[in-house]
C-alpha atoms as a PDB file:
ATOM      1  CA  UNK A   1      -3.373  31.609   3.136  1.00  0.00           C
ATOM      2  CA  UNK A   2      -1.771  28.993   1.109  1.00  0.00           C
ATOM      3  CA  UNK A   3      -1.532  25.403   2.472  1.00  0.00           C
ATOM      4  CA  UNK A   4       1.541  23.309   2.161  1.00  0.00           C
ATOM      5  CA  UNK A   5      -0.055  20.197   0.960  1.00  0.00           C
ATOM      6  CA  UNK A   6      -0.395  18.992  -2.165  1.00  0.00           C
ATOM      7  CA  UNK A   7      -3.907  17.074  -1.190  1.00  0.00           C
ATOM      8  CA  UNK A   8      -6.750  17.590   0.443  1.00  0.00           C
ATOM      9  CA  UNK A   9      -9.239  14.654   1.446  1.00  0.00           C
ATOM     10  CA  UNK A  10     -13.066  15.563   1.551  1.00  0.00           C
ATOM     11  CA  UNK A  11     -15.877  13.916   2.641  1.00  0.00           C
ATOM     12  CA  UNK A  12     -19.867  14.351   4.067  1.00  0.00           C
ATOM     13  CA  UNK A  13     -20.514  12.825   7.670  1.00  0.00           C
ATOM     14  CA  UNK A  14     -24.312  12.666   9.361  1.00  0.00           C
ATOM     15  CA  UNK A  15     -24.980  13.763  12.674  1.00  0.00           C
ATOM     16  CA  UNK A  16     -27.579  12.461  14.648  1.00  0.00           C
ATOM     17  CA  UNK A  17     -28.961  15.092  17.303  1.00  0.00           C
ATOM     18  CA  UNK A  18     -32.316  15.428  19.314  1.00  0.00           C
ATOM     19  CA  UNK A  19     -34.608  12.932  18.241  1.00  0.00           C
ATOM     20  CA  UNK A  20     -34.823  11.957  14.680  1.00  0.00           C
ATOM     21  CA  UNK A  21     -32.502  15.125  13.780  1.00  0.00           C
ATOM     22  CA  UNK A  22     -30.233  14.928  11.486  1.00  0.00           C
ATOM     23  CA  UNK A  23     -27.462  17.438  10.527  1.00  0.00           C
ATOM     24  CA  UNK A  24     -24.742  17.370   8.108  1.00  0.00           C
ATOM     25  CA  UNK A  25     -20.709  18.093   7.769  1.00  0.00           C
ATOM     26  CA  UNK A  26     -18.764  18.519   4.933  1.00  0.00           C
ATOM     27  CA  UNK A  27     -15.465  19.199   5.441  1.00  0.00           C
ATOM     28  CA  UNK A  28     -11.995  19.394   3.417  1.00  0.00           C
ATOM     29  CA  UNK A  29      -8.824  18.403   5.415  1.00  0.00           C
ATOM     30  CA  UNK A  30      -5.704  19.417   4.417  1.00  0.00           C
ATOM     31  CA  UNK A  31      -3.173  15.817   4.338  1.00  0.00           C
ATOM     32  CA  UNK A  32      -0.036  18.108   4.912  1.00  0.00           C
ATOM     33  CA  UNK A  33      -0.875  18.809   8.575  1.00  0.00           C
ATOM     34  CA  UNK A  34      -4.164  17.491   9.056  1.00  0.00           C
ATOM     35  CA  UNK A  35      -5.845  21.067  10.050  1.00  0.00           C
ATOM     36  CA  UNK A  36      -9.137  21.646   8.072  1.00  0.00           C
ATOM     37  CA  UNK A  37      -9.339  24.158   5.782  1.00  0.00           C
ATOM     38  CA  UNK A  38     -13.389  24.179   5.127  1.00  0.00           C
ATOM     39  CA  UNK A  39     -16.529  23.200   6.080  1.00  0.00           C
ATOM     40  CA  UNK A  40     -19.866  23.735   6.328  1.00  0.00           C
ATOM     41  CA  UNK A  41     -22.932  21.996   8.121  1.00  0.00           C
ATOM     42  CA  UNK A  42     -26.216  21.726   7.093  1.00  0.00           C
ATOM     43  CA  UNK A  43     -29.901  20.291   6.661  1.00  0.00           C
ATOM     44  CA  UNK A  44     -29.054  17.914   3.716  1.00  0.00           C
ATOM     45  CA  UNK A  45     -26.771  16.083   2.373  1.00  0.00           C
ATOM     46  CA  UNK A  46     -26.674  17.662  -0.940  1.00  0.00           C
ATOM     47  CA  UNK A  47     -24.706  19.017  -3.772  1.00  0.00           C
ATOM     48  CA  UNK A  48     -24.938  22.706  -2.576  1.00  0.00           C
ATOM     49  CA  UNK A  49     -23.146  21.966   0.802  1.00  0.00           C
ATOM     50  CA  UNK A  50     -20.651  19.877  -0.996  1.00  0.00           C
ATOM     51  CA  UNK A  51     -20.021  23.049  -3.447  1.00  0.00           C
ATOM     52  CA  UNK A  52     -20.461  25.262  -0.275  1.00  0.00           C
ATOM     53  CA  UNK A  53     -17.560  23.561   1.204  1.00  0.00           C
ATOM     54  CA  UNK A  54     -15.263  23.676  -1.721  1.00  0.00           C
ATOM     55  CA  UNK A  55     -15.749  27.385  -2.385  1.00  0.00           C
ATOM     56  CA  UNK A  56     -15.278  28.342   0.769  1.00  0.00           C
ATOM     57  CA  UNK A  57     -11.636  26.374   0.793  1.00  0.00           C
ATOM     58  CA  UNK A  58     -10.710  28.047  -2.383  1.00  0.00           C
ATOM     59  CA  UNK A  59     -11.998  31.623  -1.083  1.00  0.00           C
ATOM     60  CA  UNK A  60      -9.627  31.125   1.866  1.00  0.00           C
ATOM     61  CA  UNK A  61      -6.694  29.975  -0.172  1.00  0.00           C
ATOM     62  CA  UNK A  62      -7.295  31.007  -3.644  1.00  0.00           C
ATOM     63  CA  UNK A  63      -3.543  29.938  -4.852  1.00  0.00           C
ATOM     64  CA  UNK A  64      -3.807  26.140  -3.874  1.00  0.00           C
ATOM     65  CA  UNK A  65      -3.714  23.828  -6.589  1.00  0.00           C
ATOM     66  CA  UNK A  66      -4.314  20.150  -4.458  1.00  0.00           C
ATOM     67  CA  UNK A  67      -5.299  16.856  -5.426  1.00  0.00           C
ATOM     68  CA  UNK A  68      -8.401  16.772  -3.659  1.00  0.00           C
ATOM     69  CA  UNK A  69      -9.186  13.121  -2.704  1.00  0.00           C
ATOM     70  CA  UNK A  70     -13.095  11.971  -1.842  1.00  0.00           C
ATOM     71  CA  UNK A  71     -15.045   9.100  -2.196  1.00  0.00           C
ATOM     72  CA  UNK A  72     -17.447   8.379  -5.073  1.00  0.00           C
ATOM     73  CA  UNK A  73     -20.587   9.755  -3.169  1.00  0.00           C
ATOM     74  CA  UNK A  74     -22.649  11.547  -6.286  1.00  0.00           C
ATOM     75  CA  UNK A  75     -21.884  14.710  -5.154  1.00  0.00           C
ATOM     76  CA  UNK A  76     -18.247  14.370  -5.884  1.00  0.00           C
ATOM     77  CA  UNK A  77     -18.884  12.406  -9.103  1.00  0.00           C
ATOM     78  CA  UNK A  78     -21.617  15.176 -10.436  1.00  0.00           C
ATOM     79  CA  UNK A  79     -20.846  17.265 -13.672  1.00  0.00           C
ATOM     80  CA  UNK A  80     -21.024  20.940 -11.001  1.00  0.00           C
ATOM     81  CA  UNK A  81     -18.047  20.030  -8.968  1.00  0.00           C
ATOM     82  CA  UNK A  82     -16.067  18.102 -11.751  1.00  0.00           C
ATOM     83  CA  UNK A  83     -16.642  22.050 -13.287  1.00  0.00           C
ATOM     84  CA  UNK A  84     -15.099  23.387 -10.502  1.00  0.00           C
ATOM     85  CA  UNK A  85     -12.277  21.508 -10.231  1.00  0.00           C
ATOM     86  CA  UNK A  86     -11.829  22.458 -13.935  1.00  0.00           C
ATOM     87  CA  UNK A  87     -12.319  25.926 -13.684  1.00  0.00           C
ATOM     88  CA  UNK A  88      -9.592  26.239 -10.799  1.00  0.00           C
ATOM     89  CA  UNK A  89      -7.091  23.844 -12.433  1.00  0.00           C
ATOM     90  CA  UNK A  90      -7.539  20.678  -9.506  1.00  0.00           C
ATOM     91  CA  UNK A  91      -6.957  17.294  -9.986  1.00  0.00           C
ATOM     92  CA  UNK A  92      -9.766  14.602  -8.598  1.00  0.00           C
ATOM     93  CA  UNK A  93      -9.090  11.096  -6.614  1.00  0.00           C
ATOM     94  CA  UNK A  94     -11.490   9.097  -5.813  1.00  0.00           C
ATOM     95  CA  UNK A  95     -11.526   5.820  -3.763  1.00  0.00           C
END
C-alpha cells in the first residue's frame, strides 16, 4: 500500500492502566487522511518501540517517501532513527 500523503506525524503517548501501570503507544499518522499507518504499544518508552513503529510503516508501504514530522523527544533526535530515515531516503521535521 502506498499512502497519498506526503507527511506523516509521529509521536509516543503514556497510558495509565490498573494501578501504577503504565503502557506505551507509538504511532505514525498519515496527514493526507488522517488514518494511521503504524503502531506499536509497549512496556517502555524507548528507542526500540520508536524504531518498531517506523519499520513496521515502511514494511507496509515500502514505496513512501514522507516527511515524517515528530517532536524532539530523544528517540526521534537519536543517531538509529536519523539512520533510518537515511537509509530509506525520508526527510525529518521536528517541532
Amino acid at each position: 500500500m502506498i499512502t497519498g500523503s506526503l507527511q506523516w506525524l509521529t509521536d509516543v503517548t503514556e497510558l495509565k492502566y490498573s494501578i501504577g501501570q503504565k503502557a506505551y503507544l507509538s504511532a505514525i499518522l498519515d496527514l493526507y487522511d488522517n488514518s494511521i499507518i503504524a503502531y506499536k504499544i509497549g512496556h517502555s518508552n524507548n528507542n526500540s518501540l520508536v524504531f518498531k513503529t517506523f519499520d513496521k510503516a515502511i514494511k507496509s508501504n515500502p514505496n513512501a517517501r514522507p516527511l515524517l514530522h515528530s517532536d524532539r523527544g530523544y528517540q526521534y533526535t537519536s543517531h538509529g532513527f536519523k539512520k533510518r530515515l537515511e537509509i530509506y531516503g525520508m526527510e525529518q521535521s521536528m517541532s
